[in-house]
Protein backbone atom coordinates (compact mmCIF):
# COMPACT_ATOMS: atom_id res chain seq x y z
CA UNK A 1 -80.41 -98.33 243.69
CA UNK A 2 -78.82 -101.01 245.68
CA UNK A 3 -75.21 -102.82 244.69
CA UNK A 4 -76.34 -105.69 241.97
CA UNK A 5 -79.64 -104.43 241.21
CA UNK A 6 -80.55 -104.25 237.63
CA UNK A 7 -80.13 -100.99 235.90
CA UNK A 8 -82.80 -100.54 233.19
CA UNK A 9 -81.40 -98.43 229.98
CA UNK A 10 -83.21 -95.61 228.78
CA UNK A 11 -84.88 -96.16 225.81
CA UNK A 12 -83.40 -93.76 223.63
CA UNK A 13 -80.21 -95.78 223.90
CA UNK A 14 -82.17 -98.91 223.32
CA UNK A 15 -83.29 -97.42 219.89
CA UNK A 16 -79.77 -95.80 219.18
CA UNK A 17 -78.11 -99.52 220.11
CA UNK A 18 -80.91 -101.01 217.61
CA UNK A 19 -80.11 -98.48 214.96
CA UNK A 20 -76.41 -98.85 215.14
CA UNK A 21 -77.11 -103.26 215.07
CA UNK A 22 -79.25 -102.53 212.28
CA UNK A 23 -76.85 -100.56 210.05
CA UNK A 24 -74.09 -102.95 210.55
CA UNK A 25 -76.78 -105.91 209.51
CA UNK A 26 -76.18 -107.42 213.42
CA UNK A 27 -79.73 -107.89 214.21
CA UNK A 28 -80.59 -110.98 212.58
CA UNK A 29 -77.67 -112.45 214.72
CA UNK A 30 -78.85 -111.05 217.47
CA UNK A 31 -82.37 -112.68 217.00
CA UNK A 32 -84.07 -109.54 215.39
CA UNK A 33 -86.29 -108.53 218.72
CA UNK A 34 -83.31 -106.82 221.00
CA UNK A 35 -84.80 -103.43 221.72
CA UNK A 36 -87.85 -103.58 219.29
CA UNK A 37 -90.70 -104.52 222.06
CA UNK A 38 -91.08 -108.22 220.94
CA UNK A 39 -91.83 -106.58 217.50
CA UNK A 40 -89.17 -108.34 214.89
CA UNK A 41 -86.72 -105.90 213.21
CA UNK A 42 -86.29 -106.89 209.60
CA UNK A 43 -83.93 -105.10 207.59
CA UNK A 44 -84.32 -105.84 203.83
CA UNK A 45 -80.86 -105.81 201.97
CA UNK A 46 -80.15 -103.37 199.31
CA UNK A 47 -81.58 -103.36 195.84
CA UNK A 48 -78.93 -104.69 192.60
CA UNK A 49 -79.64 -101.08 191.80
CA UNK A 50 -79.09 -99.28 194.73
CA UNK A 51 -75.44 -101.10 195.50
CA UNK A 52 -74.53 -100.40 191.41
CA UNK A 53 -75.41 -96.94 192.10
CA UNK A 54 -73.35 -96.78 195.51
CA UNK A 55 -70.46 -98.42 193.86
CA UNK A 56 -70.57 -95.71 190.82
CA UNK A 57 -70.71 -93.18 193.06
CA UNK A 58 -67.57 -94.44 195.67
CA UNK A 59 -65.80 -94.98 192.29
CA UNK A 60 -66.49 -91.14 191.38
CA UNK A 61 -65.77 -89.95 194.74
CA UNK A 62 -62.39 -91.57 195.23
CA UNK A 63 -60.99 -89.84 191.78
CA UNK A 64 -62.21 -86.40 192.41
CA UNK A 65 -60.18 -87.20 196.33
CA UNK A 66 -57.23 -88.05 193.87
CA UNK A 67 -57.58 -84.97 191.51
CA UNK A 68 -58.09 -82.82 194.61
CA UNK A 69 -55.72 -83.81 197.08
CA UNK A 70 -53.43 -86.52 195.07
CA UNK A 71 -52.66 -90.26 194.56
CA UNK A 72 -51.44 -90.51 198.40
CA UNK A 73 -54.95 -89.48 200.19
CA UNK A 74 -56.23 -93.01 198.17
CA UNK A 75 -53.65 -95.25 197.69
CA UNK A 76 -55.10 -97.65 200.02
CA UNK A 77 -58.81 -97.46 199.25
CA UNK A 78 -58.24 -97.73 195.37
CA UNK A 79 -57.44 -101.84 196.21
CA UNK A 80 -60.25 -102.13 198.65
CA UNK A 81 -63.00 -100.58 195.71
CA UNK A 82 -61.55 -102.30 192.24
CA UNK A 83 -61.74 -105.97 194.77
CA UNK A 84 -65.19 -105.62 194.53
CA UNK A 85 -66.75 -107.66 191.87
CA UNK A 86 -69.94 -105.86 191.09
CA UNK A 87 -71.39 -108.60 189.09
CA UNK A 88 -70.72 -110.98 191.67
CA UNK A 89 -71.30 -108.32 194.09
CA UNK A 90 -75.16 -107.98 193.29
CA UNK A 91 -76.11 -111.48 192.44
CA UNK A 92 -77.40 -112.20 196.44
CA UNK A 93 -79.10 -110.47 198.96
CA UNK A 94 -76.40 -111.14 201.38
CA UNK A 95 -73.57 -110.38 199.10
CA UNK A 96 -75.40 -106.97 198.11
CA UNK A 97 -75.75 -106.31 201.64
CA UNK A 98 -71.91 -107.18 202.33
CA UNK A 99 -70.89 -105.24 199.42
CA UNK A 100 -73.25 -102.08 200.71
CA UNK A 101 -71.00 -102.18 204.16
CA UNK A 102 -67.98 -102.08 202.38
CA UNK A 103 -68.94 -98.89 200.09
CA UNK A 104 -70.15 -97.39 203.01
CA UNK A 105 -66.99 -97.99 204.92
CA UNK A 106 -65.04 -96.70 202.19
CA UNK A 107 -67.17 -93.20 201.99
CA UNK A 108 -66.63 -92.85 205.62
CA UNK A 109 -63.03 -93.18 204.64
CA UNK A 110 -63.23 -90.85 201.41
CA UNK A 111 -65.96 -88.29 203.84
CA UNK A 112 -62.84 -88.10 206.72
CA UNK A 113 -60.02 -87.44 204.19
């Protein structure tokens, strides 16, 4: 390979880029077909259920962090979890897919704790 030639990725880190724009709901602003083989890459948002369910659960998770390991380990994700407004939260699919982020950003946080 010569200086300023183009370097083709391999495509296992195509798909991993793809996968890592799709979880973080990039790829529609990205134009959906980055990676995919001209094939568009729709990602469907979350169900009302599924983000009700996830935001039961985060709320169950962060008390048994506070019973096990006290009020300290979650003083700062106990603001981020009662902002959310599940009502509101669930009514679109864009704000059920910005509220599915958020609880999964928060049991990343709860997971590393």
């Amino acid at each position: 390979m010569r200086f300023g030639e183009a370097r083709s990725e391999p495509a296992y880190r195509r798909r991993w880029v793809l996968h890592v724009f799709i979880r973080l709901g990039l790829v529609g602003f990205f134009g959906g077909t980055w990676g995919t083989g001209g094939a568009s890459a729709t990602v469907e948002p979350p169900s009302a259920r599924e983000v009700a369910t996830l935001y039961a659960t985060v709320g169950r998770d962060l008390k048994v962090l506070q019973d096990a390991k006290g009020l300290e380990a979650t003083i700062e994700l106990w603001p981020r979890y009662r902002w959310i407004r599940i009502n509101e939260a669930i009514a679109t699919p864009e704000k059920r897919a910005e509220t599915a982020t958020l609880l999964e950003g928060l049991v990343t946080e709860i997971r590393s704790r």
